[in-house]
PDB file of N, CA and C in Angstrom:
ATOM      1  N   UNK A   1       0.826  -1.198   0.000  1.00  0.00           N
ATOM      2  CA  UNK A   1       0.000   0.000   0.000  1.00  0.00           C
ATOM      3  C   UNK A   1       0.863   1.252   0.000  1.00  0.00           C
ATOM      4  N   UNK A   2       1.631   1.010   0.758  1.00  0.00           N
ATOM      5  CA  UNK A   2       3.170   2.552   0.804  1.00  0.00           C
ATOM      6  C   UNK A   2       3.652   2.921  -0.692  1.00  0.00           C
ATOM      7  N   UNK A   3       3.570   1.616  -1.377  1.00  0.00           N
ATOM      8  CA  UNK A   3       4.140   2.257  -2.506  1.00  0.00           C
ATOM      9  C   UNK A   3       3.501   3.272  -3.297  1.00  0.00           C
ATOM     10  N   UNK A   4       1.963   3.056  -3.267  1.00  0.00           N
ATOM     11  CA  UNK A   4       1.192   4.223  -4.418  1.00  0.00           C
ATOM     12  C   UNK A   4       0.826   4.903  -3.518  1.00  0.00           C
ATOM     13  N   UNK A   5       1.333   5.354  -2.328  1.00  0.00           N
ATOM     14  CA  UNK A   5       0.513   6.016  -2.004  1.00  0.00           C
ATOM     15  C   UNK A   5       1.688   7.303  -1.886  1.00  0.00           C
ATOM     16  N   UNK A   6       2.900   6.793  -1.909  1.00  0.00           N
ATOM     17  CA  UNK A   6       4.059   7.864  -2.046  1.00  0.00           C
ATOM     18  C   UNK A   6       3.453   8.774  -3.671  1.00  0.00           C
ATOM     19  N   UNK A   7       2.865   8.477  -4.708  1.00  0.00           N
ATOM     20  CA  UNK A   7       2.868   8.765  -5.324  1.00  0.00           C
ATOM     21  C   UNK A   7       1.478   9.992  -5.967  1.00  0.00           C
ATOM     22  N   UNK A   8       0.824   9.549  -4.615  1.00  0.00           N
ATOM     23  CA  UNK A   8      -0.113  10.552  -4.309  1.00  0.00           C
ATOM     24  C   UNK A   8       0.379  11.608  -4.242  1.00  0.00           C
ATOM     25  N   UNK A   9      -0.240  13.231  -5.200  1.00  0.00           N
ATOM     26  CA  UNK A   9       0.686  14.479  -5.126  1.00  0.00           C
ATOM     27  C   UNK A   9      -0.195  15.173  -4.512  1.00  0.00           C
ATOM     28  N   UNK A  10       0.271  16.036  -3.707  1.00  0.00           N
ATOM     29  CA  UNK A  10      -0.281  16.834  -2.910  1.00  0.00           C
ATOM     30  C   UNK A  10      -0.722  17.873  -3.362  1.00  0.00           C
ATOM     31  N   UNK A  11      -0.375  18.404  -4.867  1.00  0.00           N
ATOM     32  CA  UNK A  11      -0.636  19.330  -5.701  1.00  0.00           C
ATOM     33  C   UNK A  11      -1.975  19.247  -6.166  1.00  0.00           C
ATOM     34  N   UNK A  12      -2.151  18.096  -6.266  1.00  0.00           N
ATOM     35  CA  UNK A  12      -3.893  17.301  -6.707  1.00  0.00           C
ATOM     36  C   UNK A  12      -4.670  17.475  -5.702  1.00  0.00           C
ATOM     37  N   UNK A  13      -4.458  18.156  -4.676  1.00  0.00           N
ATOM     38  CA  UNK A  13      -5.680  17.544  -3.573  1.00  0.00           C
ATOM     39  C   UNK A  13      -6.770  17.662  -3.768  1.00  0.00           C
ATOM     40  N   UNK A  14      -6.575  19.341  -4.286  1.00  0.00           N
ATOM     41  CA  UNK A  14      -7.917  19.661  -4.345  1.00  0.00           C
ATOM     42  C   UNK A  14      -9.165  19.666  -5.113  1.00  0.00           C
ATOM     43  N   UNK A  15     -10.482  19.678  -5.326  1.00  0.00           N
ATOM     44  CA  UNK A  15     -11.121  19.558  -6.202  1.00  0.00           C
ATOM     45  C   UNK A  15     -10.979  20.452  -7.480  1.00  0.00           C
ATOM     46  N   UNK A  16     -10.730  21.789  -7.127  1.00  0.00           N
ATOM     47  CA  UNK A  16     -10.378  22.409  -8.170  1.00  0.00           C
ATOM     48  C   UNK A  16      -8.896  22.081  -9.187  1.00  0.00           C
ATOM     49  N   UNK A  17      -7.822  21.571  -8.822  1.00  0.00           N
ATOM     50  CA  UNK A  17      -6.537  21.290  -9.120  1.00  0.00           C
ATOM     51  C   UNK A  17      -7.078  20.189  -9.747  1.00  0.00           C
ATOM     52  N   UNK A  18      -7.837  19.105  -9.612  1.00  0.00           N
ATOM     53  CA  UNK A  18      -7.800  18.054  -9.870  1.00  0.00           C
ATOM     54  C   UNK A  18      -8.839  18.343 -10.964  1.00  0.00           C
ATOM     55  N   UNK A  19      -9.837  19.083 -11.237  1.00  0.00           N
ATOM     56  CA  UNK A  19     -10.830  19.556 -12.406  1.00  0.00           C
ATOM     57  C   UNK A  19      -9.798  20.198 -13.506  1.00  0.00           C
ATOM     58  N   UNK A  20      -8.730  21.264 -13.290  1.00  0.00           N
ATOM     59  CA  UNK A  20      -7.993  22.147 -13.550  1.00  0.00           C
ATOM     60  C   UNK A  20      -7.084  21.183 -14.832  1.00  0.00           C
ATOM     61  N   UNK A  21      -6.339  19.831 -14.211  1.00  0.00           N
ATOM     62  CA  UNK A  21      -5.716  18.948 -14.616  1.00  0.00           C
ATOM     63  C   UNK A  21      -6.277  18.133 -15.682  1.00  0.00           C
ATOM     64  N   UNK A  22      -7.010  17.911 -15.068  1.00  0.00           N
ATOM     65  CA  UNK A  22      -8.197  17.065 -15.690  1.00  0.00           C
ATOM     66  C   UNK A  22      -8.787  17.834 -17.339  1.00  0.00           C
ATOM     67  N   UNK A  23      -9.017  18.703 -17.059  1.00  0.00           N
ATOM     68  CA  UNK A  23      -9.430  19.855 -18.214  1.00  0.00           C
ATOM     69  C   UNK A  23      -8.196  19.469 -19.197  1.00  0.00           C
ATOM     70  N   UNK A  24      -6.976  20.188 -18.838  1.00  0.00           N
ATOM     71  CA  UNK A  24      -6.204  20.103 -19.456  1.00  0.00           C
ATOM     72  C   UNK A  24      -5.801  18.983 -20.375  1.00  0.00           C
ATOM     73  N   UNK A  25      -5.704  18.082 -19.765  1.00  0.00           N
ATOM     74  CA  UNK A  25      -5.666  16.786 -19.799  1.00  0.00           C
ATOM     75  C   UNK A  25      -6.296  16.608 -21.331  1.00  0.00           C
ATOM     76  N   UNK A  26      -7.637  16.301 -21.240  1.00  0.00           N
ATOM     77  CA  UNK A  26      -7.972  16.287 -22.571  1.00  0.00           C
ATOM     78  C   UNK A  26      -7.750  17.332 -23.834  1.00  0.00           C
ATOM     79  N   UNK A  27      -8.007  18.849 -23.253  1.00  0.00           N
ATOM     80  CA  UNK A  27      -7.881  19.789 -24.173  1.00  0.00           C
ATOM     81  C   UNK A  27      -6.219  20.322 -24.045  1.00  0.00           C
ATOM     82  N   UNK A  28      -5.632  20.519 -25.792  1.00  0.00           N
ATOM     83  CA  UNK A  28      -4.440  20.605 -25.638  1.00  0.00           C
ATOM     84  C   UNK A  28      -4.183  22.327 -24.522  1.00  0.00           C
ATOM     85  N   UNK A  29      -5.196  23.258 -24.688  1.00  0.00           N
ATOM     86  CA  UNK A  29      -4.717  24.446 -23.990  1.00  0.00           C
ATOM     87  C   UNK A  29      -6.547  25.108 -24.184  1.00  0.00           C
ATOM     88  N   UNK A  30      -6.584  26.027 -22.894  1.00  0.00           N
ATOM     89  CA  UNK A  30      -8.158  25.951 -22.851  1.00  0.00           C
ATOM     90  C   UNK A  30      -7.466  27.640 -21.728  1.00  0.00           C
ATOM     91  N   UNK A  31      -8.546  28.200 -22.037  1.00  0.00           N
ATOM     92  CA  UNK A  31      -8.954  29.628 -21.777  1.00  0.00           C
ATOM     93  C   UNK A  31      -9.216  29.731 -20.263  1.00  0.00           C
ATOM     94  N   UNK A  32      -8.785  30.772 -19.852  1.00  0.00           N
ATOM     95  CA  UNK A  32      -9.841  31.060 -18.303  1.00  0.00           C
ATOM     96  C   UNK A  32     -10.844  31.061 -18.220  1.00  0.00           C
ATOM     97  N   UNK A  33     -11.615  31.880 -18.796  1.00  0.00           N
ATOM     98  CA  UNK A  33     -13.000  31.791 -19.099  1.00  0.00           C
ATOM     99  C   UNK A  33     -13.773  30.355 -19.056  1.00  0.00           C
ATOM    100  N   UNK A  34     -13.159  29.643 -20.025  1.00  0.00           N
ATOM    101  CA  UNK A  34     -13.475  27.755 -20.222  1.00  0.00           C
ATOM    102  C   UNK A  34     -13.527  27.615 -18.903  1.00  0.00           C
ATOM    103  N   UNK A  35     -12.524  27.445 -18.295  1.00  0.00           N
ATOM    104  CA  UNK A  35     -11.800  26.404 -17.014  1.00  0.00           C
ATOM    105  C   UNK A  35     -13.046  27.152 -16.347  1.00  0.00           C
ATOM    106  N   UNK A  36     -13.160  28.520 -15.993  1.00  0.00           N
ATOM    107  CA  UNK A  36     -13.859  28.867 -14.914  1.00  0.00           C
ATOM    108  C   UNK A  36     -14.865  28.680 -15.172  1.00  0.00           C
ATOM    109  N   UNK A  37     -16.081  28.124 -16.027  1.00  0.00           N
ATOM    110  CA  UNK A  37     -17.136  28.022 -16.688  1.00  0.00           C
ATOM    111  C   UNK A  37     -17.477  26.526 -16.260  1.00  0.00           C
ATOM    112  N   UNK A  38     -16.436  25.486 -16.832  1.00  0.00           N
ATOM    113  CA  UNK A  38     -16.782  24.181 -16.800  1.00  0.00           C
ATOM    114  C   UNK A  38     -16.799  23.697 -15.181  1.00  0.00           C
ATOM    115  N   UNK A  39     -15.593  24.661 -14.788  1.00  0.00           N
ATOM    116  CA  UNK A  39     -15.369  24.017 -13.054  1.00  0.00           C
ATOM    117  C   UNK A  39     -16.534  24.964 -12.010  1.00  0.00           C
ATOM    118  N   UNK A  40     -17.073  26.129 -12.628  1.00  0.00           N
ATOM    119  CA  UNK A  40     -17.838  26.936 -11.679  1.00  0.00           C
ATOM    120  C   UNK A  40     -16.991  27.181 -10.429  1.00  0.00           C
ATOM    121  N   UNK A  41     -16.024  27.608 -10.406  1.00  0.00           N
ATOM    122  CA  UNK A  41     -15.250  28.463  -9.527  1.00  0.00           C
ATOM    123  C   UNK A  41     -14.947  30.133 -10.012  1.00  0.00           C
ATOM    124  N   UNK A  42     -15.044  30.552  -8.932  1.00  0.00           N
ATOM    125  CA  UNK A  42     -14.695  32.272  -9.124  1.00  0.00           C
ATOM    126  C   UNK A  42     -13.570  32.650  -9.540  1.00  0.00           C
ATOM    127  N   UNK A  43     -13.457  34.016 -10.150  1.00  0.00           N
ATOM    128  CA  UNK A  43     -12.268  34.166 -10.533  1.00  0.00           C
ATOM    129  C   UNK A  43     -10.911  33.959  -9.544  1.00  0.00           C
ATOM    130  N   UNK A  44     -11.309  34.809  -8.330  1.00  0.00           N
ATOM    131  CA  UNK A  44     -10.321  34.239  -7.637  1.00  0.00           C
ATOM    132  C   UNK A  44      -9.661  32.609  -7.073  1.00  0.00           C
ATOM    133  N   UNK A  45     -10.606  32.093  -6.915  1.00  0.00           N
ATOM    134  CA  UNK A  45     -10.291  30.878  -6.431  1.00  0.00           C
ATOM    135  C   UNK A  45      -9.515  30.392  -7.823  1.00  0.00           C
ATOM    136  N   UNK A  46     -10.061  30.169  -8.438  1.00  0.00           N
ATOM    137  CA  UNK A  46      -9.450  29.303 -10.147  1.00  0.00           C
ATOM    138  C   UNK A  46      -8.375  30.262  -9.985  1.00  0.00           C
ATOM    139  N   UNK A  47      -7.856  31.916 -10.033  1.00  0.00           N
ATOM    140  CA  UNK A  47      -6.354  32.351  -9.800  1.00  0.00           C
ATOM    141  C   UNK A  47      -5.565  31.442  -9.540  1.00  0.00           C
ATOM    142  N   UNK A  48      -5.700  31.642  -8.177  1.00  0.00           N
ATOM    143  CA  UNK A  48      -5.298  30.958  -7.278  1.00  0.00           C
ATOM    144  C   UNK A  48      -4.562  29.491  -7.084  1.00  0.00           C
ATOM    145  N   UNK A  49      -5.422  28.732  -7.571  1.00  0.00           N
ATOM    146  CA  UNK A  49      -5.453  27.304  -8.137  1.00  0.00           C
ATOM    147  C   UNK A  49      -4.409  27.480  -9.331  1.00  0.00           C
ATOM    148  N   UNK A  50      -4.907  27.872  -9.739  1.00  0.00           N
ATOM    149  CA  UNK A  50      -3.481  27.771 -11.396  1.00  0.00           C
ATOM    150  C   UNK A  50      -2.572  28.404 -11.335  1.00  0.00           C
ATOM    151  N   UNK A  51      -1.854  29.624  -9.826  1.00  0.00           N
ATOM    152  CA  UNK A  51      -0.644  29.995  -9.510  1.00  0.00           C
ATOM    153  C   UNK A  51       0.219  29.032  -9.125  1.00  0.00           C
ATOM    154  N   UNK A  52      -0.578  28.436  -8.109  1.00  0.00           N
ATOM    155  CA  UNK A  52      -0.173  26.732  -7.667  1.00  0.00           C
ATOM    156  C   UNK A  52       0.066  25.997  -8.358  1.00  0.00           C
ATOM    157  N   UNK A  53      -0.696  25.439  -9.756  1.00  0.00           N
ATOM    158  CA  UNK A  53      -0.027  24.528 -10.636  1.00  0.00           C
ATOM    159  C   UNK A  53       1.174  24.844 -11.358  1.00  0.00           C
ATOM    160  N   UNK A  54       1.269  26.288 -11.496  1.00  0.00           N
ATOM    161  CA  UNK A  54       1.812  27.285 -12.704  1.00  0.00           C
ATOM    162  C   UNK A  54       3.495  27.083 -11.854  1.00  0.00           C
ATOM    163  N   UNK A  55       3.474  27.330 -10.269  1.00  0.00           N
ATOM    164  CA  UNK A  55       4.412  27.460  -9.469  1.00  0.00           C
ATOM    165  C   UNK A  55       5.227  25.729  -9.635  1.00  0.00           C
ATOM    166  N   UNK A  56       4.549  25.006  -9.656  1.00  0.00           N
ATOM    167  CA  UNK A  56       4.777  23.669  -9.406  1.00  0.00           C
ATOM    168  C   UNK A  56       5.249  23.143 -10.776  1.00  0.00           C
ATOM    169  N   UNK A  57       5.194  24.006 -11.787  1.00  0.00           N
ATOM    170  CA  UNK A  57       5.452  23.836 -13.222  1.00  0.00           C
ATOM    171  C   UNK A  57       4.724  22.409 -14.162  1.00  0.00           C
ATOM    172  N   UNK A  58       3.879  22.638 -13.646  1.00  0.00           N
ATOM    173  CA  UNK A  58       2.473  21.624 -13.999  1.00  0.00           C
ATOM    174  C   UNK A  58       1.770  22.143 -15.046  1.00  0.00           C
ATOM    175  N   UNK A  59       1.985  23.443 -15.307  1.00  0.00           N
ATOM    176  CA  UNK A  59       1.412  23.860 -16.357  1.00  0.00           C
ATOM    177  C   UNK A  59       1.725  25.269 -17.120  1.00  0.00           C
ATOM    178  N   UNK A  60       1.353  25.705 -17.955  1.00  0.00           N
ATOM    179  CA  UNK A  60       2.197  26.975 -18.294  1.00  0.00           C
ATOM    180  C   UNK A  60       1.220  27.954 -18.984  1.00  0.00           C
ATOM    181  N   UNK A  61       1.587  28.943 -18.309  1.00  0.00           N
ATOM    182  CA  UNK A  61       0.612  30.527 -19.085  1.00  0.00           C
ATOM    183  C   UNK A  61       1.107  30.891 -20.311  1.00  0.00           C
ATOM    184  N   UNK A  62      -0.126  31.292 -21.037  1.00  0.00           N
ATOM    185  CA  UNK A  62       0.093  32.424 -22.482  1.00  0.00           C
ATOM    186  C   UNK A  62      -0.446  33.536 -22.266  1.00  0.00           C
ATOM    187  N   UNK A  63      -0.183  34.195 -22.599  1.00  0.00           N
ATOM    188  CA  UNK A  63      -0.938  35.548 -22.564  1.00  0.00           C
ATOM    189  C   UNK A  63      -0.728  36.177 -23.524  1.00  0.00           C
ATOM    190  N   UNK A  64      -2.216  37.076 -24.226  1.00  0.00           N
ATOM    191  CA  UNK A  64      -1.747  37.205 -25.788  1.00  0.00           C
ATOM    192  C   UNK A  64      -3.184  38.274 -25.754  1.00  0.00           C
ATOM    193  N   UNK A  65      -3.426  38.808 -26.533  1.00  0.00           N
ATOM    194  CA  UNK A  65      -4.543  40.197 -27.325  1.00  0.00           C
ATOM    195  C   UNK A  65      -5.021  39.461 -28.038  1.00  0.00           C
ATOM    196  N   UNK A  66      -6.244  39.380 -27.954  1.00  0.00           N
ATOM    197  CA  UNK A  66      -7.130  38.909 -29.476  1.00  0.00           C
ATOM    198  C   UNK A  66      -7.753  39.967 -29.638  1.00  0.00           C
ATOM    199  N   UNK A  67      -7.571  40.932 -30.475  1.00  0.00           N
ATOM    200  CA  UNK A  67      -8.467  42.070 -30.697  1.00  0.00           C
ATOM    201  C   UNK A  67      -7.556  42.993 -29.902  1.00  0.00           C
ATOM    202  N   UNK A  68      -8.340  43.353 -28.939  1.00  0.00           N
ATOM    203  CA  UNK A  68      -8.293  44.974 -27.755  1.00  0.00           C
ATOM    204  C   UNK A  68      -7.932  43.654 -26.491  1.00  0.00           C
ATOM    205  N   UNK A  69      -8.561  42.511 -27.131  1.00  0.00           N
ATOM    206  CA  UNK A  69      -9.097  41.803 -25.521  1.00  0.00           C
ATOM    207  C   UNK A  69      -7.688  40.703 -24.687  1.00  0.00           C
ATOM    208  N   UNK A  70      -7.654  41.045 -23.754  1.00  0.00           N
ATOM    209  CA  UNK A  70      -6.532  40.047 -23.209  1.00  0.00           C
ATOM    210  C   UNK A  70      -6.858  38.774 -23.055  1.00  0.00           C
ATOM    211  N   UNK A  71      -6.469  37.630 -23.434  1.00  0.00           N
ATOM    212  CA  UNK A  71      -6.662  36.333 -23.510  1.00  0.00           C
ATOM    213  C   UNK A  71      -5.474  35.608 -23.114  1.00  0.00           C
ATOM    214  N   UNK A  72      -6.022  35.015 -22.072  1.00  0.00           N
ATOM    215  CA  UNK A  72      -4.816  34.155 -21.157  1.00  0.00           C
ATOM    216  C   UNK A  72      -5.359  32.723 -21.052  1.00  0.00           C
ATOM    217  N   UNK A  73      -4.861  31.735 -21.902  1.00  0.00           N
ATOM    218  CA  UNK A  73      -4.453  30.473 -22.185  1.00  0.00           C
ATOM    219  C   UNK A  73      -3.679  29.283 -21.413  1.00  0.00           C
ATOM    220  N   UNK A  74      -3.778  28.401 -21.074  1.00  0.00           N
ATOM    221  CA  UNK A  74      -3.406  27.361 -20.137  1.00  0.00           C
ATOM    222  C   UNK A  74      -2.930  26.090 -20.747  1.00  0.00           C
ATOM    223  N   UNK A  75      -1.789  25.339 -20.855  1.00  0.00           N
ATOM    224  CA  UNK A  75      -0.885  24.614 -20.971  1.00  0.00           C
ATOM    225  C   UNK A  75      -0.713  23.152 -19.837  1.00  0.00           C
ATOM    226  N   UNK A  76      -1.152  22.021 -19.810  1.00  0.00           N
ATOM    227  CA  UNK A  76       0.021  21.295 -19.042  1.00  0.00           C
ATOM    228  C   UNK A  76       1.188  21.112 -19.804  1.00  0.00           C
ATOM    229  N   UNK A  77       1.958  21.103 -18.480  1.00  0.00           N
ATOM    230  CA  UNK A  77       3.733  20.841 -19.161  1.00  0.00           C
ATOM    231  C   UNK A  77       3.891  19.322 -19.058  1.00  0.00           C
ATOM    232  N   UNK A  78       5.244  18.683 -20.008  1.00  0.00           N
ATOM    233  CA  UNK A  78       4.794  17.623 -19.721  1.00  0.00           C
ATOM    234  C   UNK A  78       5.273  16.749 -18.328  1.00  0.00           C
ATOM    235  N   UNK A  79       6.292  17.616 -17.836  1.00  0.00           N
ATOM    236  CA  UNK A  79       6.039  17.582 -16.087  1.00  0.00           C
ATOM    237  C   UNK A  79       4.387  17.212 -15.583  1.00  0.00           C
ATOM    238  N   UNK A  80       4.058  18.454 -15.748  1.00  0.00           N
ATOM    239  CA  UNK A  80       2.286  17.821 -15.077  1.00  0.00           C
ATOM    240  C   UNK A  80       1.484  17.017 -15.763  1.00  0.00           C
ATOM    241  N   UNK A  81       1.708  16.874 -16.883  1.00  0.00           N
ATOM    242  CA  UNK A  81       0.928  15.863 -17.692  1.00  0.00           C
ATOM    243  C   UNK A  81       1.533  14.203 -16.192  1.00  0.00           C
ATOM    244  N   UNK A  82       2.694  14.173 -16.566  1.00  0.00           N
ATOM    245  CA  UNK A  82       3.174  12.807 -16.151  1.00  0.00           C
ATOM    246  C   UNK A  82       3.147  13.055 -14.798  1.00  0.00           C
ATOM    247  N   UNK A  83       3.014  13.943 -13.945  1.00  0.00           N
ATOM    248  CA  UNK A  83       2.679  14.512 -12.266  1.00  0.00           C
ATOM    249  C   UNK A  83       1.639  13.388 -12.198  1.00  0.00           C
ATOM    250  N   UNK A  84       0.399  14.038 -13.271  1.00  0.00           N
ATOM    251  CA  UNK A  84      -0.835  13.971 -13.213  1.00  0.00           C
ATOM    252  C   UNK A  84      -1.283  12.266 -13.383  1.00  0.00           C
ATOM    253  N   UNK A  85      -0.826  12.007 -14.565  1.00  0.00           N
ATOM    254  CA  UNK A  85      -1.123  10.342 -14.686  1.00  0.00           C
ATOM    255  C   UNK A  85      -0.189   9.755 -13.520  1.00  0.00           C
ATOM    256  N   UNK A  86       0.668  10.123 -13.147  1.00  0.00           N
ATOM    257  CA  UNK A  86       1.285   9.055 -11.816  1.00  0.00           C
ATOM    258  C   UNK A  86       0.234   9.230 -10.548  1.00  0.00           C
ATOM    259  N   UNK A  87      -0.407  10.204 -10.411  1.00  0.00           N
ATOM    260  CA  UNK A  87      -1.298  10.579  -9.035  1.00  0.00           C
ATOM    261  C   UNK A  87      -2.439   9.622  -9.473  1.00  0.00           C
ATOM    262  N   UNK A  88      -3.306   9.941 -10.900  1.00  0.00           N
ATOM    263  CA  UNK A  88      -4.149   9.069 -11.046  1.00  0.00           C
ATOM    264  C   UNK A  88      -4.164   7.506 -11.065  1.00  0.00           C
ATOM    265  N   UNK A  89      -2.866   7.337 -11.477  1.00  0.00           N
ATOM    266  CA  UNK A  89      -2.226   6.033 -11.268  1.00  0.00           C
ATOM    267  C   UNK A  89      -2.284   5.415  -9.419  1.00  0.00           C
ATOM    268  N   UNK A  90      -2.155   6.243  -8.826  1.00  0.00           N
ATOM    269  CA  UNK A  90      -1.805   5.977  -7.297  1.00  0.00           C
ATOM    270  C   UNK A  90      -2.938   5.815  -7.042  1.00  0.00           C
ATOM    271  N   UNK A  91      -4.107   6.898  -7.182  1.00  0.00           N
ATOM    272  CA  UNK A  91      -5.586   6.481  -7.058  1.00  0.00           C
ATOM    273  C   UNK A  91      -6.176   5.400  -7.337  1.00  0.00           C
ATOM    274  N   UNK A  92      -6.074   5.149  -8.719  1.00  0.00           N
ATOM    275  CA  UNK A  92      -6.452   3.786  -9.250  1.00  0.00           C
ATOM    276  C   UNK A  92      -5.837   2.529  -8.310  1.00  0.00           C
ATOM    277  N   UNK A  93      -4.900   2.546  -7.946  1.00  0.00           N
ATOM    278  CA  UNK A  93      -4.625   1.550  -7.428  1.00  0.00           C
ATOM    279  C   UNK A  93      -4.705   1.450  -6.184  1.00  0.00           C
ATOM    280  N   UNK A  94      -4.628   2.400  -5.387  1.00  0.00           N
ATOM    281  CA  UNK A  94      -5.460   2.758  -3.958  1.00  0.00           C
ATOM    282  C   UNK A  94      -7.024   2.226  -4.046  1.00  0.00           C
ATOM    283  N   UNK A  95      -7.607   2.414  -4.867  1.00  0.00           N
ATOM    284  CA  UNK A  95      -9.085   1.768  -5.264  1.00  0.00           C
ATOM    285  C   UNK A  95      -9.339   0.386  -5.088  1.00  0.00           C
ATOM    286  N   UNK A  96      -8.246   0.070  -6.437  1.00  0.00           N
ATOM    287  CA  UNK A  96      -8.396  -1.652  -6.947  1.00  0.00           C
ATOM    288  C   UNK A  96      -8.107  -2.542  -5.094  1.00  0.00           C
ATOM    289  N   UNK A  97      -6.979  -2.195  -4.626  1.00  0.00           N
ATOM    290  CA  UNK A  97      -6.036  -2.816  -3.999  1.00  0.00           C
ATOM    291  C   UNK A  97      -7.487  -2.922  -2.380  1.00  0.00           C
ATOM    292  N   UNK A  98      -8.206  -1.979  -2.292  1.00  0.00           N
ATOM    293  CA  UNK A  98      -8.963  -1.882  -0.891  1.00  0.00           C
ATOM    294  C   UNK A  98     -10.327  -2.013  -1.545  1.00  0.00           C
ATOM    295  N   UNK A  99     -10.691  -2.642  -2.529  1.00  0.00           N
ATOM    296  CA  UNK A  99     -12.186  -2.969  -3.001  1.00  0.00           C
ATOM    297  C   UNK A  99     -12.368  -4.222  -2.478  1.00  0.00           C
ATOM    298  N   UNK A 100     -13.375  -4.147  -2.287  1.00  0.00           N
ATOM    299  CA  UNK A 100     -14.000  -5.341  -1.452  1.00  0.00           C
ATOM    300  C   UNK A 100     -14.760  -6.951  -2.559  1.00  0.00           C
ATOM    301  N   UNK A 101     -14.204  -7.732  -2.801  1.00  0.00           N
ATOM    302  CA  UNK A 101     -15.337  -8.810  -3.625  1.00  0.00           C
ATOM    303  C   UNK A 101     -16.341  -8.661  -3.334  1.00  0.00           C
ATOM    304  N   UNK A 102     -17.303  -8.317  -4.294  1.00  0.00           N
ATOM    305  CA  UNK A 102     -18.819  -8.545  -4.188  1.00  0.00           C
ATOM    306  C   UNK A 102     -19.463  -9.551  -4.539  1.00  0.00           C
TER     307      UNK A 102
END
């Protein structure tokens, strides 16, 4: 059990980090607007949350003008890509390993 569970990241804890990832995950790079839309978190909180990933180099900012308008864009790196599947990996097997036969 020690072994996957070392592999649990603490960066994931939270529900938002773990939506945040998750997003990413499928879409190659996705908007603030998106993220804060699909996850229903406030602007601040979602900040917040993606300074933390951004710090942890889990993922990476663009920032760019479309028009007049500022548009800031979101990246996993492939640091957090592989962060990310090793945590889900630890989960999964934290699951399998304490399921009960039915």
């Amino acid at each position: 059990m020690k072994d996957y569970l070392e592999n649990i990241n603490k960066a994931f804890e939270s529900r938002a980090r773990l939506g945040i990832m998750s997003v990413l995950m499928v879409d190659d790079k996705v908007d603030f607007n998106t993220l804060k839309e699909t996850l229903q978190l406030t602007d601040g909180n979602l900040a917040s949350h993606l300074r933390a990933l951004e710090e942890a180099k889990y993922l990476r900012v663009e920032k760019q003008f479309v028009g007049r308008k500022p548009n800031t864009t979101y990246h996993a790196t492939d640091e957090g890509r592989e962060a990310f599947t090793s945590h889900l990996d630890a989960l999964e097997q934290l699951i399998l390993n304490n399921r009960k036969d039915t």
